[in-house]
Structure formats: structure tokens, C-alpha cells
N, C-alpha and C. Protein backbone atom coordinates (compact mmCIF):
# COMPACT_ATOMS: atom_id res chain seq x y z
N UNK A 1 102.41 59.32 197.69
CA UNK A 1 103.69 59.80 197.23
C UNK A 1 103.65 60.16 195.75
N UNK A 2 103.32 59.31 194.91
CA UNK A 2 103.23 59.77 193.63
C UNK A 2 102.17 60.81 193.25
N UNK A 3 101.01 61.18 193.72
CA UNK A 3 100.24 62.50 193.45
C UNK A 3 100.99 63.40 193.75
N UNK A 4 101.87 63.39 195.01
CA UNK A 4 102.07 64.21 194.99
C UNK A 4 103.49 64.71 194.17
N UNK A 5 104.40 63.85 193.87
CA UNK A 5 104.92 63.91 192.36
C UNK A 5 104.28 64.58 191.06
N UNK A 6 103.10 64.12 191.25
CA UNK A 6 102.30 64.64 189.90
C UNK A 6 101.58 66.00 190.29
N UNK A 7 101.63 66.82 191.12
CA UNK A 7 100.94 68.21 191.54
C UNK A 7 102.54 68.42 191.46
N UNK A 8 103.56 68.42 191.84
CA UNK A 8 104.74 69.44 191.85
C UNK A 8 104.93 69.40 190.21
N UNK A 9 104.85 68.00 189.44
CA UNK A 9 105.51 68.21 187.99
C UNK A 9 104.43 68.84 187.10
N UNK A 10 103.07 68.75 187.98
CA UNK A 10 102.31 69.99 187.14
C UNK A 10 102.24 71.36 187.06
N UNK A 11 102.88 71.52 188.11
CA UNK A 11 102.88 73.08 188.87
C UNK A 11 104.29 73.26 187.76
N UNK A 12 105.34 72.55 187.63
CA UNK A 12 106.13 72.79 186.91
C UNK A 12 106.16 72.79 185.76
N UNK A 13 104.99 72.03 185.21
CA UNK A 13 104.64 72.48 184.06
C UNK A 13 103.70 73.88 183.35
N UNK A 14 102.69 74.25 184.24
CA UNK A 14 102.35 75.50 184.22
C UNK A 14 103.41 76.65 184.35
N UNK A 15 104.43 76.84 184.99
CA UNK A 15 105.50 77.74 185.21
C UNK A 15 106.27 77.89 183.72
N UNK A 16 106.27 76.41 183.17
CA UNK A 16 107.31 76.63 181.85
C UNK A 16 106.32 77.39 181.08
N UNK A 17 104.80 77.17 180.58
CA UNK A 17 103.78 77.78 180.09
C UNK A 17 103.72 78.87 180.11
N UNK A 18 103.92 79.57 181.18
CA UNK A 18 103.46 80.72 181.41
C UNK A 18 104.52 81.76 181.16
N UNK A 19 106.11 81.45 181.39
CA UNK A 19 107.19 81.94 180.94
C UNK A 19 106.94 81.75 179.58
N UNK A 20 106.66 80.60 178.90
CA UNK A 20 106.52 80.88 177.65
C UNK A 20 105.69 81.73 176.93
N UNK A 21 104.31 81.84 177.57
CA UNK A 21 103.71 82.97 176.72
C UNK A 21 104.12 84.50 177.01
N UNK A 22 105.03 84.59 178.08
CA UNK A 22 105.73 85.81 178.73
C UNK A 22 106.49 86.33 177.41
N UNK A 23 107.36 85.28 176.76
CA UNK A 23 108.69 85.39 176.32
C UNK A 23 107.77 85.65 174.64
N UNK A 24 107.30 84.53 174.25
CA UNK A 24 106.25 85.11 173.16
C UNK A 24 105.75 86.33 172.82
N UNK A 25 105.05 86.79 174.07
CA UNK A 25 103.99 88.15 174.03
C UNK A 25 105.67 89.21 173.80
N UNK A 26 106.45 88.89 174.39
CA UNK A 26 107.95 89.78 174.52
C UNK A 26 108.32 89.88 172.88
N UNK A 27 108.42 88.65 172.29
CA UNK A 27 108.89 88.84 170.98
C UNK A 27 107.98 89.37 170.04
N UNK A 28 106.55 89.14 170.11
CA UNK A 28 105.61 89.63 169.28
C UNK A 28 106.02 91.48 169.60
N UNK A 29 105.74 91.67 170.61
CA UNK A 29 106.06 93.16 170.92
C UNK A 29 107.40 94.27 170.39
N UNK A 30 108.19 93.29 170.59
CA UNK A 30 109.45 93.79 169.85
C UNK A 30 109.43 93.49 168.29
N UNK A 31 109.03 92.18 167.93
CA UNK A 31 108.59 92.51 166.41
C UNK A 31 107.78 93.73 165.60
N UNK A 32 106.93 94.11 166.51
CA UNK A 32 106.27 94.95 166.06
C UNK A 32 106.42 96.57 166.00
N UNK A 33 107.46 96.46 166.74
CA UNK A 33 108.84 97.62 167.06
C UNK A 33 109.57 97.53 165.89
N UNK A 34 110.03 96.47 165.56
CA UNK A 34 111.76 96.16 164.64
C UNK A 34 112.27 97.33 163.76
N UNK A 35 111.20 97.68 162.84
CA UNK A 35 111.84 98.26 161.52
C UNK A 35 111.97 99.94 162.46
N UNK A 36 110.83 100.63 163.76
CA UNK A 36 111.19 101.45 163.62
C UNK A 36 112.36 101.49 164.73
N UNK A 37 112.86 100.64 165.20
CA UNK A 37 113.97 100.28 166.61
C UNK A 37 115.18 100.46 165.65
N UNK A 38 115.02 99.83 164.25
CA UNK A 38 116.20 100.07 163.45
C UNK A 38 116.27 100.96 162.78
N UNK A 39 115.71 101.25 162.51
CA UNK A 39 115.55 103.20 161.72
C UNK A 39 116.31 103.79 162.99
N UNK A 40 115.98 104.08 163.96
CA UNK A 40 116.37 104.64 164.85
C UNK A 40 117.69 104.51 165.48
N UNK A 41 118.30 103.58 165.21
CA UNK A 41 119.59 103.41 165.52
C UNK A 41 120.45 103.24 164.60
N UNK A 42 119.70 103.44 163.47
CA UNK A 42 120.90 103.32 161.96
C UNK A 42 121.25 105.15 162.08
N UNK A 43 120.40 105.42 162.40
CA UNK A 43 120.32 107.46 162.09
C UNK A 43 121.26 107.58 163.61
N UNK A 44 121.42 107.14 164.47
CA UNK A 44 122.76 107.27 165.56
C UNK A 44 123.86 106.51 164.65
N UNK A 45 123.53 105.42 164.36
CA UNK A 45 125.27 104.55 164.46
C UNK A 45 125.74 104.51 162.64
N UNK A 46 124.74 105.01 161.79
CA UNK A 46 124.86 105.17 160.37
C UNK A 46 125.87 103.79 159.55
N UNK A 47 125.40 102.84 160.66
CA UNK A 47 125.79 101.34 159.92
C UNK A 47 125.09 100.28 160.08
N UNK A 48 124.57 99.61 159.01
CA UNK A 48 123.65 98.62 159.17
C UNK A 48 124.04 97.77 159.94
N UNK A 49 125.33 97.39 160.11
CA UNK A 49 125.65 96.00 161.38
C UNK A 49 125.49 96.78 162.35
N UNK A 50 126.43 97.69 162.90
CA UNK A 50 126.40 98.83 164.16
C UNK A 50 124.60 99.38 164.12
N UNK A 51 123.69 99.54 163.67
CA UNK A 51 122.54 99.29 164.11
C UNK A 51 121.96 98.05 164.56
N UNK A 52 122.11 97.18 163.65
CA UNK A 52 121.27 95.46 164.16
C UNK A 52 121.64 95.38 165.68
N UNK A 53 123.14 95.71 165.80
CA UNK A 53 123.42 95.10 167.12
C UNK A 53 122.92 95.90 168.12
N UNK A 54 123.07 97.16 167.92
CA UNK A 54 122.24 98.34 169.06
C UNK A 54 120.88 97.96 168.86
N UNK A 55 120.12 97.47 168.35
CA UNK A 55 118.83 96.26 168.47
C UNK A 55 118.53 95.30 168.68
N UNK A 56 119.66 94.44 169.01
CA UNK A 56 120.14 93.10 169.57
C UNK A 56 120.12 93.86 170.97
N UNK A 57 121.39 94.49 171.15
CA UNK A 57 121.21 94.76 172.47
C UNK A 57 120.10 95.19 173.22
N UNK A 58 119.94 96.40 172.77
CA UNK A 58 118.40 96.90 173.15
C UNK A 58 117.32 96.23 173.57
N UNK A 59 117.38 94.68 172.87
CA UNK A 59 116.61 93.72 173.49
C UNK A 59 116.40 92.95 174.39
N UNK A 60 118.00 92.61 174.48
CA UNK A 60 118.61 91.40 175.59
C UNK A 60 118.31 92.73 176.85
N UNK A 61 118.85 94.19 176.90
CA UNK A 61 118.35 94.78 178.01
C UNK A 61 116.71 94.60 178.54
N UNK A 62 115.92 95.10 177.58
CA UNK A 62 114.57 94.95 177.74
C UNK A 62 114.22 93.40 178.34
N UNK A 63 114.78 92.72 177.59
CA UNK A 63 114.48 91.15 178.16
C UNK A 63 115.02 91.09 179.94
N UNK A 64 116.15 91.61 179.99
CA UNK A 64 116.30 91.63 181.19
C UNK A 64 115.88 92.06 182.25
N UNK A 65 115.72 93.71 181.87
CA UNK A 65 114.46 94.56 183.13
C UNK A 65 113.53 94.37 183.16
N UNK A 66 112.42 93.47 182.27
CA UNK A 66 110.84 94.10 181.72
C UNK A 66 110.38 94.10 182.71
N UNK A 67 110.52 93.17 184.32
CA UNK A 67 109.86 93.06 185.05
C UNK A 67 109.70 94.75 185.75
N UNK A 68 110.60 95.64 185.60
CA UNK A 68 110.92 96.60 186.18
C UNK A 68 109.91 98.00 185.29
N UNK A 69 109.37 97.47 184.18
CA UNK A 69 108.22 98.53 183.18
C UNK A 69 106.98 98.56 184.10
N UNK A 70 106.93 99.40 184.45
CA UNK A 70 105.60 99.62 185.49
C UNK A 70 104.49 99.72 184.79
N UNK A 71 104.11 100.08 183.49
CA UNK A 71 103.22 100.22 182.50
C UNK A 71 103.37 99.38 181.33
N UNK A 72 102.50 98.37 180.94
CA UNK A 72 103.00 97.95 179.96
C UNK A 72 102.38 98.67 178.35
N UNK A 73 101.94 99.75 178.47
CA UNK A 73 101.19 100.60 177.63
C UNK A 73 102.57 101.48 176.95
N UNK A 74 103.20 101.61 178.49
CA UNK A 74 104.38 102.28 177.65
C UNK A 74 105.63 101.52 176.87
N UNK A 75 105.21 100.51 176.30
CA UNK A 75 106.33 99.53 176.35
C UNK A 75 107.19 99.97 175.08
N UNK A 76 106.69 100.26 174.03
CA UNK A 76 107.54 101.08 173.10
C UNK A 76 108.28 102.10 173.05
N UNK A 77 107.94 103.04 173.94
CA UNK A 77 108.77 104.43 174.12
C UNK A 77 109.70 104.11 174.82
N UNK A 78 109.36 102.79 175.87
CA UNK A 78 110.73 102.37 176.68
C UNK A 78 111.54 102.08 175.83
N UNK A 79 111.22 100.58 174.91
CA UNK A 79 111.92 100.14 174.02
C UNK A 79 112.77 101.69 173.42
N UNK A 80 111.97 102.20 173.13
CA UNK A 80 112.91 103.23 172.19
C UNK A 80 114.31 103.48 172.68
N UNK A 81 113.63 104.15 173.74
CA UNK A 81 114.60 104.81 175.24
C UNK A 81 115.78 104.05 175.07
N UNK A 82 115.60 102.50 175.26
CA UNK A 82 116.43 101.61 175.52
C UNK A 82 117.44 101.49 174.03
N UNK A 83 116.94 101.29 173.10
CA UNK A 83 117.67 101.43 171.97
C UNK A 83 118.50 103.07 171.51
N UNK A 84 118.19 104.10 171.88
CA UNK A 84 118.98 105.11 172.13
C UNK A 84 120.18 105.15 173.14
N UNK A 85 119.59 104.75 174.33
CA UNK A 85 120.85 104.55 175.04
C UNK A 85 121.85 103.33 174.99
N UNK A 86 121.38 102.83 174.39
CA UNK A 86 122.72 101.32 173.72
C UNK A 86 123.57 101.98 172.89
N UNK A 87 123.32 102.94 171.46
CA UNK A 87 123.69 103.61 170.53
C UNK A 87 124.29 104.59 171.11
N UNK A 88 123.80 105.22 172.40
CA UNK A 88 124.42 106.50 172.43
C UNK A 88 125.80 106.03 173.44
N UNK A 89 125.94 104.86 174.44
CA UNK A 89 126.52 103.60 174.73
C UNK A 89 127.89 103.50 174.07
N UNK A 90 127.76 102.90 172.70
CA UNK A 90 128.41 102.27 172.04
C UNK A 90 129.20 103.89 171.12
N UNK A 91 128.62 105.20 170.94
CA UNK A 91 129.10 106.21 170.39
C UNK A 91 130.69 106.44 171.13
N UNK A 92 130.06 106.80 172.82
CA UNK A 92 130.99 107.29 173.64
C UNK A 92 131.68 106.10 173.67
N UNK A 93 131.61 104.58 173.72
CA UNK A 93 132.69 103.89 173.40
C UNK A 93 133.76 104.13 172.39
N UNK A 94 133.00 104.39 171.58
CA UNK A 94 134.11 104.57 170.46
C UNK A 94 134.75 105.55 170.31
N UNK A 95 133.98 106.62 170.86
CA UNK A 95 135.00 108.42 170.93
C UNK A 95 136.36 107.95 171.61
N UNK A 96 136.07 106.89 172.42
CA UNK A 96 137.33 106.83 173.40
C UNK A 96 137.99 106.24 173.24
N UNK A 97 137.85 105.11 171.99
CA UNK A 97 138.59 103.78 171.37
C UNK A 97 139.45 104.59 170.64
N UNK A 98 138.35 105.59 169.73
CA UNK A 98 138.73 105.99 168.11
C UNK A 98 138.38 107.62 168.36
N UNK A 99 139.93 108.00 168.04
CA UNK A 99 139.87 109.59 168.17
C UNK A 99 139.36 109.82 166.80
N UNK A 100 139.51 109.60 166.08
CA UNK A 100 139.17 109.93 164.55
C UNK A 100 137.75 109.81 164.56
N UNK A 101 137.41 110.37 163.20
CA UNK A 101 136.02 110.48 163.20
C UNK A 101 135.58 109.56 162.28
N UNK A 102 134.09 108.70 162.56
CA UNK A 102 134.06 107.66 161.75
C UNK A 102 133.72 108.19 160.11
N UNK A 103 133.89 109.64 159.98
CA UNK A 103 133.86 110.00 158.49
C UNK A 103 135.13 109.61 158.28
N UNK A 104 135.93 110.10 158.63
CA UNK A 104 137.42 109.96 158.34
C UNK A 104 138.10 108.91 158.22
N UNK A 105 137.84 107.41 159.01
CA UNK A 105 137.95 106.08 158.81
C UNK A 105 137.11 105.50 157.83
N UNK A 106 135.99 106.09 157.89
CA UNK A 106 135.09 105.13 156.43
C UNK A 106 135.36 106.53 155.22
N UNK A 107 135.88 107.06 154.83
CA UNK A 107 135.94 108.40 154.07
C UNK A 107 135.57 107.60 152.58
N UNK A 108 137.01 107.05 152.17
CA UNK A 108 136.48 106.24 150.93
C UNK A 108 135.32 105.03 150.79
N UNK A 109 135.15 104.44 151.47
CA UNK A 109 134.14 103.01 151.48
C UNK A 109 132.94 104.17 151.63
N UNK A 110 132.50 105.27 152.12
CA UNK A 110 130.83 105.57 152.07
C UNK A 110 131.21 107.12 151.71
N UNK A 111 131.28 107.16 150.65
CA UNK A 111 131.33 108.32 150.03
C UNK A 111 130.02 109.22 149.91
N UNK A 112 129.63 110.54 150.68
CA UNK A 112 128.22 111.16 150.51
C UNK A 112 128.58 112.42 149.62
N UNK A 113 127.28 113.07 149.97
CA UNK A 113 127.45 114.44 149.47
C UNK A 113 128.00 115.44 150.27
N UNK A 114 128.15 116.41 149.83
CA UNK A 114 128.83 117.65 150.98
C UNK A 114 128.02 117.53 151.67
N UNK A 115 127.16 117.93 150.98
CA UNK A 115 126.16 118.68 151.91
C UNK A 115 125.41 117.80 152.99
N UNK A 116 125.31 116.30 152.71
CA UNK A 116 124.98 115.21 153.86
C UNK A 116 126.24 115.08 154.91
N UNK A 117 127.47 115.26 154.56
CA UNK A 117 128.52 115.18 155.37
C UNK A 117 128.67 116.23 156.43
N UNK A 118 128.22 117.40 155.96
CA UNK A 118 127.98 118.82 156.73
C UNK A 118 127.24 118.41 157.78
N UNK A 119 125.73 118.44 157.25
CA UNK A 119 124.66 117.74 157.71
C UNK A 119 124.68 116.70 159.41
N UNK A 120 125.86 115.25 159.06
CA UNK A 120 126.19 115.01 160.04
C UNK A 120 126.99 115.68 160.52
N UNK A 121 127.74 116.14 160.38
CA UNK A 121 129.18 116.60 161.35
C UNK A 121 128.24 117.55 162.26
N UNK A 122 127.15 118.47 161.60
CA UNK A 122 126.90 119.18 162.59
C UNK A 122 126.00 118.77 163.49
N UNK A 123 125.40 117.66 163.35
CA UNK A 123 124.16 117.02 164.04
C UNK A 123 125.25 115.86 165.52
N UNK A 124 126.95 115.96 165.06
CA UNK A 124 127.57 115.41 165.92
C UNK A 124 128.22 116.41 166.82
N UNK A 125 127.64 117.83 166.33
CA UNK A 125 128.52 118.76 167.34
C UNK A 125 127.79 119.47 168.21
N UNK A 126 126.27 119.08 167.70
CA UNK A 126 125.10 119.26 168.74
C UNK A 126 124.83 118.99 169.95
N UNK A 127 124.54 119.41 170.96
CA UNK A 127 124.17 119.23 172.33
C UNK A 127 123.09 117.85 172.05
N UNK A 128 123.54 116.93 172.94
CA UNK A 128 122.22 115.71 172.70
C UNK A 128 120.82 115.87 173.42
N UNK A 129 121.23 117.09 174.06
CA UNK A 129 119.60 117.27 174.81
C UNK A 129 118.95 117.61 173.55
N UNK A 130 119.25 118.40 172.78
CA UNK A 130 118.71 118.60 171.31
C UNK A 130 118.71 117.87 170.21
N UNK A 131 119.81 117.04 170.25
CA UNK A 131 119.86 116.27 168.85
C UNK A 131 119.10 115.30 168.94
N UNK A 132 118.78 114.42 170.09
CA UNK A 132 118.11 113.81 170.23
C UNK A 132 116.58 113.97 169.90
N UNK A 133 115.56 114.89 169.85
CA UNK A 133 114.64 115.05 169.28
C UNK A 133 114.33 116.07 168.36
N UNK A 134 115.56 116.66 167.85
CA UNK A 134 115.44 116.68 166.27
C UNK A 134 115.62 115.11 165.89
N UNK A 135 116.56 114.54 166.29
CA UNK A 135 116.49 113.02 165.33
C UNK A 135 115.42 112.35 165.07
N UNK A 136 114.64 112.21 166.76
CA UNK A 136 113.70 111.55 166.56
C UNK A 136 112.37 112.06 165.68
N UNK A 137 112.05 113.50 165.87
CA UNK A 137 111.33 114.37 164.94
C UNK A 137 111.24 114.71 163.36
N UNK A 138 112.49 114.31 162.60
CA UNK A 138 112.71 114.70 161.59
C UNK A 138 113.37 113.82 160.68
N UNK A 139 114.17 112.31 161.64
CA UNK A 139 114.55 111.73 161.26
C UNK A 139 113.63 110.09 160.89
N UNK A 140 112.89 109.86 162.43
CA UNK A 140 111.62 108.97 162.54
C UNK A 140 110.45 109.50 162.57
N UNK A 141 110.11 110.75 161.93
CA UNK A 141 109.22 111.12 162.33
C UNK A 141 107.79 110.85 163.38
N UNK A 142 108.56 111.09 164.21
CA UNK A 142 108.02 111.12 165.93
C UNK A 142 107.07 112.19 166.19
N UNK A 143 105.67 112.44 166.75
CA UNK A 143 105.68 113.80 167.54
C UNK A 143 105.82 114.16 168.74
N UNK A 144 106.09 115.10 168.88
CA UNK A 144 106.29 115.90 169.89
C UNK A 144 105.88 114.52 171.27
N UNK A 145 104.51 114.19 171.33
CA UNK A 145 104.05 113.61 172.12
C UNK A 145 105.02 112.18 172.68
N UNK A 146 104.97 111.32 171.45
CA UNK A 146 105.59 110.60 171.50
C UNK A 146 107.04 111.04 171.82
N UNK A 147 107.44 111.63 171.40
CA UNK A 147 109.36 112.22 171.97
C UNK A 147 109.38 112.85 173.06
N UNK A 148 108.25 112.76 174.02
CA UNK A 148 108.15 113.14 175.48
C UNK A 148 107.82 112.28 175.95
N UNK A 149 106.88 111.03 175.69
CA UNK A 149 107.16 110.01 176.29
C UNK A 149 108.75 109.28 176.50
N UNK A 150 109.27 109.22 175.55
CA UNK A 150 110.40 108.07 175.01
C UNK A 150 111.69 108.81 175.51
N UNK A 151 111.40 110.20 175.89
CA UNK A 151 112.68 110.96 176.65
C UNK A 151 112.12 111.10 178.35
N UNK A 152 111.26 110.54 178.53
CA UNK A 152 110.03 110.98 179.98
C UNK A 152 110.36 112.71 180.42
N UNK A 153 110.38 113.64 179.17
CA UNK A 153 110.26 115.24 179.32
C UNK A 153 108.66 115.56 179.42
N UNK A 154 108.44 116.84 179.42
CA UNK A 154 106.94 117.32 179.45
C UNK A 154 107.06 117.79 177.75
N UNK A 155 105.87 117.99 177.46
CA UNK A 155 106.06 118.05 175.83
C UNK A 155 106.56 119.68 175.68
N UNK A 156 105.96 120.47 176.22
CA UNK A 156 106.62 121.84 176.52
C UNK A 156 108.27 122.01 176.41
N UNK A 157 108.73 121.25 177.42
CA UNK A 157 110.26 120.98 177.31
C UNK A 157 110.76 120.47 175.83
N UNK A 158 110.40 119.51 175.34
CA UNK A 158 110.43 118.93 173.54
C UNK A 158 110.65 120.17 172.77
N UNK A 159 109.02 120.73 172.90
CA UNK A 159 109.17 121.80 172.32
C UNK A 159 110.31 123.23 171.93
N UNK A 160 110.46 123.33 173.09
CA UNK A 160 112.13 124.14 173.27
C UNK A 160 112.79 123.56 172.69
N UNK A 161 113.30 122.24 172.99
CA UNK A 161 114.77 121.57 172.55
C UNK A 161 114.59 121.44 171.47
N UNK A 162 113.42 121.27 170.61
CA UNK A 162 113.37 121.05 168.84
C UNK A 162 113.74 122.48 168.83
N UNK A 163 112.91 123.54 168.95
CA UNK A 163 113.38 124.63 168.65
C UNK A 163 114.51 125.03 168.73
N UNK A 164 115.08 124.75 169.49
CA UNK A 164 116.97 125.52 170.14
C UNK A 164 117.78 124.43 169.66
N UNK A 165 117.17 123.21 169.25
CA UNK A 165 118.14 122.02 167.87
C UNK A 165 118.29 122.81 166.85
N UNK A 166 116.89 123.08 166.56
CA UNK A 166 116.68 123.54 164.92
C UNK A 166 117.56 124.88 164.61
N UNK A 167 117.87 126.00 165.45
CA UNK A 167 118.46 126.95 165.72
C UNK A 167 119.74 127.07 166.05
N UNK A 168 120.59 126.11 167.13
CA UNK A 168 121.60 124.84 166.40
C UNK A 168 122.11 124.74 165.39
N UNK A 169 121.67 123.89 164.84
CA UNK A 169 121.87 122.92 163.62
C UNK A 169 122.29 124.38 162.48
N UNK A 170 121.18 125.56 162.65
CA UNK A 170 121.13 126.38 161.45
C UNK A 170 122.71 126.95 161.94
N UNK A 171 122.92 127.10 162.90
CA UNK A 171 124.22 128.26 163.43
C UNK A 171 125.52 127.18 163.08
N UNK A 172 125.82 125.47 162.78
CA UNK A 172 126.61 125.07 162.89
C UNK A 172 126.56 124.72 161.07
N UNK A 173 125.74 124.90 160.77
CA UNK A 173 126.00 124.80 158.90
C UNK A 173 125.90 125.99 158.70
């Protein structure tokens, strides 16, 4: 009776082990992500708290699906993926909370230049099939390659949409 007590509480001890180096190898991985997971969501949500948390979140998702990453090679471009769509998430939340524009509510507290204010307004009136990798292209400087992984497009396709962003962007300033 008691061995066999001691084979189930070992078996249960290997299980906590092994979740643990799961959850470890998880945080080392996302550490090694951080600064550009937050670059990347400060240039969507253009607020240092409203980024942290679209990287908070971004994580607790990842923590939740990982079992569902069929590659773990691709684990960053997911991550990315995942932190864009939290931000882009939390945007359309707020279009629908807040008719106003968050220039117009923060107007005095973050005072820019024209020409950065232009800048966004028109990068918010952009089609996101495009804005999205101009952002990632020009803003994180991404290539092409990488912004076809992290959108799962063919790089060909990238190619266009930077181009017809960039062409965009010129027609709305």
C-alpha cells in the first residue's frame, strides 16, 4: 500500500516539474520578446499603460493557447500576431465606448507636432490591411519576411500592401 502511495506522489511530482519548466521556458521566451511586444503596441495604443496591458494580455492569451502553436519556431511572430490583435481589440473597444478621438481627449496632456498629429490621424484613416505593415515595417522595423510570417500572408502580398500603405498614407497627408 504505501509504494504504491509513493509511485502516485512521484508521478505527481514529476507533473509539477515538468509544468514548471513548461511555464519557465514560456517566460524566458516572452522575455525575450518584451521590449519588441512593447514597441509594438505602444505605436497602436500610443500609451505606455494602454501598451503594458496589450502585453499583459497578449500573454495571458499565449499562456492560454500555446498548446494550440503547432511550431514552436514560430513562436514570436505568433506572439506578435497575438499582441496586435489585443491592441487592435481594445482600439475597436474604444471607437465604440469613445466617439471622440483619443487626440481630442488627450489634446492638452500630449501635446505633438502638426506634423506628428497629421501623421497619426492619417495612419488612423488607413485601411489596416495596410497600416498594419507599414507599422510593422517602418515603425519596428520588421522585414518584409518577418511581416509575412506574423500576418501568415505570402511575402508578395506584404509587398503590395506596403506599397498601396505607402501610397495611402501619401494621398491622406
Amino acid at each position: 500500500m504505501e509504494n504504491r502511495m509513493d509511485k502516485a506522489g512521484s508521478g505527481h511530482k514529476e507533473t509539477n516539474r515538468a509544468a514548471s519548466a513548461e511555464e519557465e521556458r514560456f517566460s524566458a521566451q516572452v522575455a525575450e520578446q518584451q521590449r519588441k511586444l512593447y514597441a509594438i503596441a505602444f505605436s497602436y495604443m500610443r500609451s505606455e499603460t494602454d501598451a503594458l496591458e496589450a502585453v499583459q494580455e497578449a500573454t495571458c492569451r499565449a499562456w492560454i493557447k500555446r498548446k494550440k502553436l503547432k511550431d514552436p519556431d514560430l513562436f514570436a511572430s505568433w506572439l506578435v500576431r497575438i499582441v496586435i490583435n489585443c491592441c487592435m481589440d481594445e482600439l475597436r473597444r474604444r471607437k465604440r465606448s469613445f466617439p471622440t478621438s483619443e487626440f481630442e481627449a488627450h489634446g492638452a496632456e500630449e501635446m505633438r507636432s502638426g506634423d506628428r498629429i497629421d501623421l497619426e490621424r492619417a495612419f488612423e484613416r488607413m485601411k489596416p490591411k495596410y497600416r498594419h505593415p507599414v507599422m510593422l515595417k517602418y515603425y519596428q522595423g520588421m522585414t518584409t519576411a518577418e511581416i509575412a510570417k506574423v500576418l501568415k500572408k505570402p511575402e508578395g502580398t506584404i509587398k503590395t500592401w506596403l506599397r498601396e500603405g505607402l501610397k495611402q498614407l501619401r494621398g491622406l497627408l
